[in-house]
Protein backbone atom coordinates (compact mmCIF):
# COMPACT_ATOMS: atom_id res chain seq x y z
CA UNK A 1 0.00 0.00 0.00
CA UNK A 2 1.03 3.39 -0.59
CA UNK A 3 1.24 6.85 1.73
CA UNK A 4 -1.69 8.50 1.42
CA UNK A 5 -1.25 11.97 -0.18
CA UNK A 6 -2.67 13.97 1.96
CA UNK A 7 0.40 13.41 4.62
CA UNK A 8 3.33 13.88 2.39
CA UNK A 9 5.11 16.96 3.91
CA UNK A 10 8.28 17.55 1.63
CA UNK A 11 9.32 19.07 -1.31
CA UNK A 12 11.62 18.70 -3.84
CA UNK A 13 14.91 19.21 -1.69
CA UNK A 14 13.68 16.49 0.43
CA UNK A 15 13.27 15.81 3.72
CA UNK A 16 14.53 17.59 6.54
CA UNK A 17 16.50 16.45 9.28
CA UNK A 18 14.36 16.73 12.44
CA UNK A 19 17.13 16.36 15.20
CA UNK A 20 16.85 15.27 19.03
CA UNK A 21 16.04 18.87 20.40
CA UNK A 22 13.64 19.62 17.05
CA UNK A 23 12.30 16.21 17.60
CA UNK A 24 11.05 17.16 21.53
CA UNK A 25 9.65 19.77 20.96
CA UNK A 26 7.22 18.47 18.28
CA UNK A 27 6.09 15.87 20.91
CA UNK A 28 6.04 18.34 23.76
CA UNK A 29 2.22 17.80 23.33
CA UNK A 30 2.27 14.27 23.79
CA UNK A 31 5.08 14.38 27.13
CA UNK A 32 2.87 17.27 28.84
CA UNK A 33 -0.94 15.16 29.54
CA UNK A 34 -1.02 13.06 32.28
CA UNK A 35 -4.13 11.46 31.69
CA UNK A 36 -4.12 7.70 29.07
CA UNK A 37 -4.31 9.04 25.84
CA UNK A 38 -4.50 8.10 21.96
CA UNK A 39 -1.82 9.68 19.42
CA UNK A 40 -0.87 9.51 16.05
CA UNK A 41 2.20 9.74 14.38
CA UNK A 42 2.43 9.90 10.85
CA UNK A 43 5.86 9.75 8.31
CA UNK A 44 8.92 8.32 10.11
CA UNK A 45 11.68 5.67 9.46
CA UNK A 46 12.92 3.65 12.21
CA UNK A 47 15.51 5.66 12.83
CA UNK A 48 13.58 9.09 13.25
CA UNK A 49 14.37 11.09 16.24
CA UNK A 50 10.57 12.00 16.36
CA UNK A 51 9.35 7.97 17.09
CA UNK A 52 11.83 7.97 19.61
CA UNK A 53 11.16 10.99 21.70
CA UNK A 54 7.15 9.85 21.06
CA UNK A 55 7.56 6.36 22.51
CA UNK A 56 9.88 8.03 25.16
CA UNK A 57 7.27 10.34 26.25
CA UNK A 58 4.02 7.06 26.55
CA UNK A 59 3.23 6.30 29.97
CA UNK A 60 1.28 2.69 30.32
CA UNK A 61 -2.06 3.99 29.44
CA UNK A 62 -1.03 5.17 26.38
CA UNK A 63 -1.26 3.88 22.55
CA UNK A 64 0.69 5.41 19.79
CA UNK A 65 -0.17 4.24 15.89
CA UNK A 66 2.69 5.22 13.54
CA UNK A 67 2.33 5.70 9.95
CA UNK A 68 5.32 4.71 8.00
CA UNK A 69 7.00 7.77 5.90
CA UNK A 70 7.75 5.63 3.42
CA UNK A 71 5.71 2.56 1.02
CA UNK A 72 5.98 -0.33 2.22
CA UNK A 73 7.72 1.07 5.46
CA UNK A 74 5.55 -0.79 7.68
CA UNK A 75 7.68 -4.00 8.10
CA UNK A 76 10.77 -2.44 8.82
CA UNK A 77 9.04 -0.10 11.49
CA UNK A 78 7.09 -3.25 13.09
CA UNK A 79 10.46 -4.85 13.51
CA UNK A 80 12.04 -1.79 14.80
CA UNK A 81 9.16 -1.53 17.34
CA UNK A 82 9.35 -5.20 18.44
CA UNK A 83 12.94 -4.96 19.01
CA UNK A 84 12.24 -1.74 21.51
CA UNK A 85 10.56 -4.83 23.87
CA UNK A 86 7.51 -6.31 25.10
CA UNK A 87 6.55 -2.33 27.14
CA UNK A 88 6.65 -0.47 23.50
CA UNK A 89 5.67 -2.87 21.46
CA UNK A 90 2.20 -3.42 23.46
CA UNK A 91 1.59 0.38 23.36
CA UNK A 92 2.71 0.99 19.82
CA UNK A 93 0.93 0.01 16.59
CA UNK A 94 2.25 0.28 13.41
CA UNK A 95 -0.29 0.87 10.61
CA UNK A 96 0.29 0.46 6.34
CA UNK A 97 -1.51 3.74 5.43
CA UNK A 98 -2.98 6.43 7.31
CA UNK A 99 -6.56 5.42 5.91
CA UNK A 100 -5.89 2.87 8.47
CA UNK A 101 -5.28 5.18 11.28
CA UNK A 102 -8.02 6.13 14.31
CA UNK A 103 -8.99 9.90 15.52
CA UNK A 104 -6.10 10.40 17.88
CA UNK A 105 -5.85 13.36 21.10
CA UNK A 106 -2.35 14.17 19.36
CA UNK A 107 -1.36 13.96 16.17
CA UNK A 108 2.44 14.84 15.10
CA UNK A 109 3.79 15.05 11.31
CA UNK A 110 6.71 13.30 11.85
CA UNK A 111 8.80 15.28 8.97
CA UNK A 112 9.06 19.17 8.25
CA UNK A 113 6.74 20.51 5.66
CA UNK A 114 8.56 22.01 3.08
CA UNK A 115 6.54 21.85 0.18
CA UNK A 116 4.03 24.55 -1.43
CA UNK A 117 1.38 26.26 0.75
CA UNK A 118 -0.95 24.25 -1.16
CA UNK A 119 0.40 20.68 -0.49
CA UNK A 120 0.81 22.09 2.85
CA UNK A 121 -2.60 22.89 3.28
CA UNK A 122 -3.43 19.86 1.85
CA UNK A 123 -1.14 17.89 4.06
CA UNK A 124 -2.74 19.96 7.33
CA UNK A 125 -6.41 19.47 6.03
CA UNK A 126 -5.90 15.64 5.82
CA UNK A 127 -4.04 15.30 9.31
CA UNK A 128 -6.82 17.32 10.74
CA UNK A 129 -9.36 14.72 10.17
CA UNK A 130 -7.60 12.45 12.74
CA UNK A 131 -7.70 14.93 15.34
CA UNK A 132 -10.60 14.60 18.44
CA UNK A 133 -12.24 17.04 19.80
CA UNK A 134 -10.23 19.89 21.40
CA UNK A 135 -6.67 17.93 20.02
CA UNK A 136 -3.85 19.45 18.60
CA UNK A 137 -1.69 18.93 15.53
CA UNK A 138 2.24 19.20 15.75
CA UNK A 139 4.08 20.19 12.72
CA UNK A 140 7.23 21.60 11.82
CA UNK A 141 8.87 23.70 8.74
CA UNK A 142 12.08 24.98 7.74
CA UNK A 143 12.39 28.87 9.87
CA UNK A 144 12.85 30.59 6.92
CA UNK A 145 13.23 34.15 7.93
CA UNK A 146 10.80 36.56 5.79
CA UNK A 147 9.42 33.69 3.95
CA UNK A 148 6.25 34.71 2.26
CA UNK A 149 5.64 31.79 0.32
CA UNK A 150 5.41 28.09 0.51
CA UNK A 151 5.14 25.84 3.66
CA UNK A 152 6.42 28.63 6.06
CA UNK A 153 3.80 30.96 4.74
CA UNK A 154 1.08 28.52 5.00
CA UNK A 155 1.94 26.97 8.38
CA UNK A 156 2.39 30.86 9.86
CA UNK A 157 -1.17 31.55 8.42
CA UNK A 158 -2.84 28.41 9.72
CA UNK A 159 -0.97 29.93 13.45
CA UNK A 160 -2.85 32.70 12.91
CA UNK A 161 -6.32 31.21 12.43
CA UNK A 162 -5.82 28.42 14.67
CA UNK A 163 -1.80 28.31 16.61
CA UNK A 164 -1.86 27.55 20.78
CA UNK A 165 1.97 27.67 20.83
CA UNK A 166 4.87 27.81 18.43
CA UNK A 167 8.63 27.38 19.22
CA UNK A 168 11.63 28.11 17.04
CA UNK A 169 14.42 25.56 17.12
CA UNK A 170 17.49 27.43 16.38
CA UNK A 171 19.89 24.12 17.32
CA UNK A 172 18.46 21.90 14.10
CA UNK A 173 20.63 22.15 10.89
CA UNK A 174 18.16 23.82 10.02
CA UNK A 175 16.65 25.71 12.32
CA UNK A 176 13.10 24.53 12.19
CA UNK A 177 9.78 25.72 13.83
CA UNK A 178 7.32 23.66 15.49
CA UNK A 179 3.52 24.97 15.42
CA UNK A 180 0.73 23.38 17.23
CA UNK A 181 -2.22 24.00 16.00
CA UNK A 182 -6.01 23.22 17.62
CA UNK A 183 -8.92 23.37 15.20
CA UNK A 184 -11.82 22.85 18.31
CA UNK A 185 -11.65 24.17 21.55
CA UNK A 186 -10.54 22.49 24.26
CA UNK A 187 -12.45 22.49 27.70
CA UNK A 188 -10.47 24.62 30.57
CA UNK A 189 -10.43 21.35 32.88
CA UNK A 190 -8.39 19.57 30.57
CA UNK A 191 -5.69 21.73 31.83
CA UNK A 192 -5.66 20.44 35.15
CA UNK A 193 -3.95 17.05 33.65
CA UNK A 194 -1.45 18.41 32.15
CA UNK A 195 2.73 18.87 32.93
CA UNK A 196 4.21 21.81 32.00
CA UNK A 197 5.61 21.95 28.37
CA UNK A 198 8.95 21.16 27.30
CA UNK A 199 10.52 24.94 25.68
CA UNK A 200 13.19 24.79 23.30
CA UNK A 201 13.16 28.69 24.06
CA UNK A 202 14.74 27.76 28.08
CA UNK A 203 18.39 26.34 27.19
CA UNK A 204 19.79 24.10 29.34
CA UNK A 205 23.34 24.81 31.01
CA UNK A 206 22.79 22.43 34.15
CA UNK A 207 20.80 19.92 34.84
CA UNK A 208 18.61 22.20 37.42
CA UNK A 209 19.42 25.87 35.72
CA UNK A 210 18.79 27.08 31.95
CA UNK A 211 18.91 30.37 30.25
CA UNK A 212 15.89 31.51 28.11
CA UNK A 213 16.91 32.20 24.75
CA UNK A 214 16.29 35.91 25.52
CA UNK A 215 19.79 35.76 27.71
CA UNK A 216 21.74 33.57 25.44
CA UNK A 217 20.77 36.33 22.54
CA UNK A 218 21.91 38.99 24.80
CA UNK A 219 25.05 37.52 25.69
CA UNK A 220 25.22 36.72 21.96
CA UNK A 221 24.73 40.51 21.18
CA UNK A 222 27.33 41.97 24.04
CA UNK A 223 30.34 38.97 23.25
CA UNK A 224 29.73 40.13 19.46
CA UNK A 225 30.02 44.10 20.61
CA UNK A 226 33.45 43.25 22.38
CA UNK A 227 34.40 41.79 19.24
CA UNK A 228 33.86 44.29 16.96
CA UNK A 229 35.52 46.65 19.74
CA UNK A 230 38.66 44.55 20.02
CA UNK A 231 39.13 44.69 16.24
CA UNK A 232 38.52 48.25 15.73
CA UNK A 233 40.97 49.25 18.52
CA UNK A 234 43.23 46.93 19.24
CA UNK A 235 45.36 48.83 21.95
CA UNK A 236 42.58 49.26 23.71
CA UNK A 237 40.70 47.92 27.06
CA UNK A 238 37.36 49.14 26.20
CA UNK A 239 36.32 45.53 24.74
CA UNK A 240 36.14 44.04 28.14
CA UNK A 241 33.06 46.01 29.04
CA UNK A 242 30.68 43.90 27.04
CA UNK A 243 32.79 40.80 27.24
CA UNK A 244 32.63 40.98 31.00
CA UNK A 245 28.78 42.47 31.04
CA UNK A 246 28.04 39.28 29.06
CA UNK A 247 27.70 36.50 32.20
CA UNK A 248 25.84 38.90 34.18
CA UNK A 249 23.21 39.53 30.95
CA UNK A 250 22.90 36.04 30.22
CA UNK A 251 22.20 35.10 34.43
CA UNK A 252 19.64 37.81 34.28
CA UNK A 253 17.72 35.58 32.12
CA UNK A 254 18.44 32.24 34.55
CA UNK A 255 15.39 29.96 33.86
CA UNK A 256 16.00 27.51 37.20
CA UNK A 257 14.13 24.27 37.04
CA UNK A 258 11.03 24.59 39.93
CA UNK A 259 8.87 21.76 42.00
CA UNK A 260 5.24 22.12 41.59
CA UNK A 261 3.27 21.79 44.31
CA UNK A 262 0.73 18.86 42.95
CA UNK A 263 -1.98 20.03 45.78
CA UNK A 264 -4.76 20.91 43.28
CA UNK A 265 -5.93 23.50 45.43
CA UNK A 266 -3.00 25.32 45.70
CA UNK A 267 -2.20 28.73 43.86
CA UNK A 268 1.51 29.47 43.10
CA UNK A 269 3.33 32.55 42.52
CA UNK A 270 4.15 33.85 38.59
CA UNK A 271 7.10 35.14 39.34
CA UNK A 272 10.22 35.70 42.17
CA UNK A 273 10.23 37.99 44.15
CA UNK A 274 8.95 40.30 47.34
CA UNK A 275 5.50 40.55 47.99
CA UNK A 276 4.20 44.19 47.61
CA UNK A 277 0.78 43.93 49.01
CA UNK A 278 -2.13 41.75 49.18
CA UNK A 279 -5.74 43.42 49.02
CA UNK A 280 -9.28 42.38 47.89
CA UNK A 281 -10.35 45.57 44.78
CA UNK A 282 -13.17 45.79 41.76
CA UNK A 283 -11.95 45.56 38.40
CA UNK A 284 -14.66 45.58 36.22
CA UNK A 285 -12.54 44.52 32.70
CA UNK A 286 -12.26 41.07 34.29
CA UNK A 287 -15.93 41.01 35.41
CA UNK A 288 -17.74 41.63 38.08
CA UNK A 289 -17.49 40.69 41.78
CA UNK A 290 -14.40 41.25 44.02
CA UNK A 291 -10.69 40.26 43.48
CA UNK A 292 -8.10 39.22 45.86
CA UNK A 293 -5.03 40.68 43.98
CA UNK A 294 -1.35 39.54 45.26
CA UNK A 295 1.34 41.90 43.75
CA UNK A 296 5.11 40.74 43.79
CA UNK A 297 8.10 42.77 42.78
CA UNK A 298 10.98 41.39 40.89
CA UNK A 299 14.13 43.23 41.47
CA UNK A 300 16.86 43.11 38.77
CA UNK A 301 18.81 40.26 41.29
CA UNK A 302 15.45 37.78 40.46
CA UNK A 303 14.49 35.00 38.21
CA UNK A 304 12.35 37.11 35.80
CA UNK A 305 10.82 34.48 33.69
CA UNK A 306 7.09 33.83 34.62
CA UNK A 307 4.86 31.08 35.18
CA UNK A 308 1.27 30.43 35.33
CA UNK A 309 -0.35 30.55 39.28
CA UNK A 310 -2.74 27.57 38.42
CA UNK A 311 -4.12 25.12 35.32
CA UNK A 312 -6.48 27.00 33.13
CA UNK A 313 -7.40 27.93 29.05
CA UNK A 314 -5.75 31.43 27.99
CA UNK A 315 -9.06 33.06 26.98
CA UNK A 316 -7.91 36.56 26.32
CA UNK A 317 -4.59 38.67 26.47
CA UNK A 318 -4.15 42.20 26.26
CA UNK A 319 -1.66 45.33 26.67
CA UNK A 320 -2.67 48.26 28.57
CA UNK A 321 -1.02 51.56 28.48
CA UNK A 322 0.47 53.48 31.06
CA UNK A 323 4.28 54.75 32.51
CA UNK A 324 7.18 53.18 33.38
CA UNK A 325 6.73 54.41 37.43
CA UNK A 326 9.21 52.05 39.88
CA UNK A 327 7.38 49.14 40.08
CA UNK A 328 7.92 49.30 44.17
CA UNK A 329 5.36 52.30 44.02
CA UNK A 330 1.75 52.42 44.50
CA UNK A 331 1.55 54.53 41.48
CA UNK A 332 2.89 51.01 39.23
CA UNK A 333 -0.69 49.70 38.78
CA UNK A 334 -0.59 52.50 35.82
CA UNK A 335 2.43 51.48 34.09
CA UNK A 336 2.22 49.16 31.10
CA UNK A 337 1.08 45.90 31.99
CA UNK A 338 0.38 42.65 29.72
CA UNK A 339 -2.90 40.92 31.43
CA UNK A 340 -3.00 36.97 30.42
CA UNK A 341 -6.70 35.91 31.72
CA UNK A 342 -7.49 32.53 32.46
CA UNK A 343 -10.35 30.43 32.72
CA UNK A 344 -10.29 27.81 35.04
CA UNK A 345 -12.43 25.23 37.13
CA UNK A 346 -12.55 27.66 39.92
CA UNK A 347 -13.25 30.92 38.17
CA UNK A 348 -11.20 33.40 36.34
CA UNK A 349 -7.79 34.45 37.22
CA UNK A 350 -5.74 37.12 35.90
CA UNK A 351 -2.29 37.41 35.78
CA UNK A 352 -0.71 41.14 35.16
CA UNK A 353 2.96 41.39 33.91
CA UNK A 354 3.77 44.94 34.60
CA UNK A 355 7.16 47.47 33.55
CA UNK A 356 8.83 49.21 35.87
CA UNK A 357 11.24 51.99 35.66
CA UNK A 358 14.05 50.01 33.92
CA UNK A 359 11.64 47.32 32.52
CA UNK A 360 10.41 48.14 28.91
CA UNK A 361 9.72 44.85 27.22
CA UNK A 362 7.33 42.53 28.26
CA UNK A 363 7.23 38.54 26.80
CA UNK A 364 4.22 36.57 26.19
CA UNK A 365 4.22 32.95 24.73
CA UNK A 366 1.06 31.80 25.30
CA UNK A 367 -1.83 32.28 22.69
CA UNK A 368 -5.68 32.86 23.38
CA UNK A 369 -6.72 29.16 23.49
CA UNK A 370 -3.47 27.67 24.89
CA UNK A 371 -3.79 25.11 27.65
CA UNK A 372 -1.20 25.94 30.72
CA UNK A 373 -0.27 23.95 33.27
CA UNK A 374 -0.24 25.25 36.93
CA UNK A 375 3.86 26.74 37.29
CA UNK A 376 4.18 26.52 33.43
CA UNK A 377 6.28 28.88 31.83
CA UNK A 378 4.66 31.21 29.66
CA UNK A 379 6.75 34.92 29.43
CA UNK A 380 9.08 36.52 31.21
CA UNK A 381 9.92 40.39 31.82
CA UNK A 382 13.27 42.01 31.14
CA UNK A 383 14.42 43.80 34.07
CA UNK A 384 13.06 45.09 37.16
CA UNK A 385 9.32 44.61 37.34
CA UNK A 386 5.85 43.23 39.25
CA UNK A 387 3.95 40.80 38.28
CA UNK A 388 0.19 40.93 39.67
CA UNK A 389 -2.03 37.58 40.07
CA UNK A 390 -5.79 38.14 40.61
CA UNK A 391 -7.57 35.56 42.01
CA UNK A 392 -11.77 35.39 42.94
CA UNK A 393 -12.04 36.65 46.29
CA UNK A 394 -15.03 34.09 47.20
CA UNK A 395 -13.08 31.44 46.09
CA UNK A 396 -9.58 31.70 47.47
CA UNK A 397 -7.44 32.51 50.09
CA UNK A 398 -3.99 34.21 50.68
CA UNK A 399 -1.07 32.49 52.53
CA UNK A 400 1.76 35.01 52.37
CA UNK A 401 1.43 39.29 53.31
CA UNK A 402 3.63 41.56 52.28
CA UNK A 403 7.17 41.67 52.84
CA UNK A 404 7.04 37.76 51.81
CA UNK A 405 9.93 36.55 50.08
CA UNK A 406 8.39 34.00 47.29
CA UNK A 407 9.30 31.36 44.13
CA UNK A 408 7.48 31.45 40.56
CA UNK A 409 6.23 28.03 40.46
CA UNK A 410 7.06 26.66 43.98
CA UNK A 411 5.39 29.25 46.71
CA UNK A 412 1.70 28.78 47.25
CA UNK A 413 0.57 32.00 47.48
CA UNK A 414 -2.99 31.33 48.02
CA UNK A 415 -5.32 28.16 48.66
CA UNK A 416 -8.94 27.62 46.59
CA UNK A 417 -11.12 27.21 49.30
């Protein structure tokens, strides 16, 4: 039997290698639910990094059906799955033809697109089909930057209409980027099953510390000024500056590795730092009724990358204007903040990413519709700032006051009651 059109990804130039840290990330979907589930994985070889980060990432409720990438495929991937052992081979099934294939909770292209936008439209439309209700699609292209054609086009329009994440994976020759895309909604409780995703954008340096791929860019940008410096005057000292302001750029952006409470009535804090106050307000753009709001600032010394407080659906995000007061100040709640609003099982919570007086760029990964995981990363904010969680006041509450001293991800800040 042959592969079905509808799933060939690749053009003319062939595949593309999908490598270890490429290959992760495109079953980051897969890794993060805790719950059994079904997926499907359609076009690999038996030596694909993709099947083996996939059957690395099943837990014993789980079934996987792969889909060969190339006809007649199917024996030599049945063989390779056998010789895994008895644990994969009961939880993996190897199929002819995707025609043969079952709706699945995941579904992952298992090679780049890099074909027309039309055969990559195609190629979506038919994986679609296999998808549940509220499921997601991984797939990957080459990151082409300024494409405005082909698969890269196509794939960044179908983020538009229907993208709940997207990661660029600058260490895959080549750089590749992995979309996920959700067609039907998913319900808000699903969230509460889930792990927090894997991020190519955090990269590793220990085993318990990474840098988000803000720092490493930073670094990248002050090592390549001392550089330039050291070659344009070569008697000179001044090219230590940036060569020795590089470290303390890149630990700015420290992305440490966090235990989350699994107490599913426990709220956790977004971000590091001191707590600046904790009082029950009315803000009538997240609806009505009363809010307890706990505000934490971040000084320059603290891990500014930010994580959601609890499980819940991203069901709106917006930017509201303001100043750039010190974020210690009262007068902060009118500088420009990022709000991220969440619906949950217990209600809707808010969480506020606000600028300070050095702070002026604020980072948001997570799209309306995205599923997050309670102490999952989703943005960070460069340089000193607060970070503002808002909670329902009938429905929760607060363990710490201010002057509190608290973790993004770790310290429960408040209990559902």
């Amino acid at each position: 039997m042959t592969q079905s059109p509808a799933v060939r990804t690749t053009g003319r130039s062939g595949p593309v290698r999908i490598g270890e840290r490429a290959a992760r990330t495109l079953v980051a979907e897969l890794a993060r639910i805790n719950d059994p589930k079904a997926a499907l994985l359609v076009g690999v070889t038996p030596d694909s990094a993709v099947l083996a980060a996939a059957v690395d990432a099943l837990l014993p409720g789980d079934r996987l059906t792969v889909v060969p990438a190339e006809p007649f495929g199917a024996a030599a991937l049945r063989e390779h799955v056998t010789a895994q052992g008895r644990w994969v081979a009961d939880r993996v099934t190897v199929v002819d033809s995707l025609a043969e294939a079952e709706a699945a909770g995941v579904v992952i292209a298992g090679e780049a697109f890099t074909g027309t936008a039309e055969a990559t439209r195609s190629g979506v439309e038919g994986l679609a089909k296999y998808l549940t209700d509220g499921a997601v699609l991984s797939v990957a292209t080459v990151a082409t930057p300024g494409r405005t054609e082909g698969a890269a086009a196509e794939l960044a329009r179908q983020d538009a209409l229907y993208g709940v994440g997207a990661d660029l994976v600058l260490r895959n020759s080549p750089p590749v980027r992995v979309y996920r895309l959700r067609f039907t909604p998913a319900s808000s409780a699903t969230a509460d099953s889930l792990a927090p995703a894997y991020r190519p954008s955090s990269v590793p340096v220990t085993r318990g510390m990474h840098i988000d791929s803000n720092g490493v860019a930073a670094a990248g940008i002050a090592l390549s000024l001392a550089a330039l410096a050291r070659v344009a005057r070569p008697s000179s000292k001044l090219w230590l500056l940036p060569a020795l302001a590089a470290g303390p750029v890149a630990a700015f952006f420290r992305d440490p590795e966090r235990d989350v409470p699994e107490d599913p009535s426990a709220v956790v804090a977004s971000a590091d730092g001191k707590v600046l106050s904790v009082q029950r307000l009315h803000d009538e753009r997240f609806g009505d009724g009363e809010w307890l709001r706990i505000a934490v600032f971040l000084s320059v010394l603290d891990v500014h990358v930010n994580r959601s407080p609890v499980a819940g659906k991203v069901v709106d995000y917006f930017v509201a204007d303001g100043g750039f007061v010190n974020a210690m100040k009262p007068d902060a709640e009118h500088n420009v903040a990022a709000y991220t609003v969440l619906d949950t099982a217990r209600g809707t919570v808010v969480v506020a990413q606000r600028t300070g007086l050095i702070a002026r760029r604020i980072v948001q990964r997570a799209p309306i519709g995205a599923l997050l995981a309670k102490g999952e990363r989703f943005g960070l904010i460069r340089f000193g700032s607060r970070t503002d969680v808002y909670l329902p006041a009938e429905a929760a509450d607060p363990l710490v006051g201010p002057g509190d001293k608290v973790v993004g991800g770790s310290t429960v800040i408040a209990r559902w009651r």
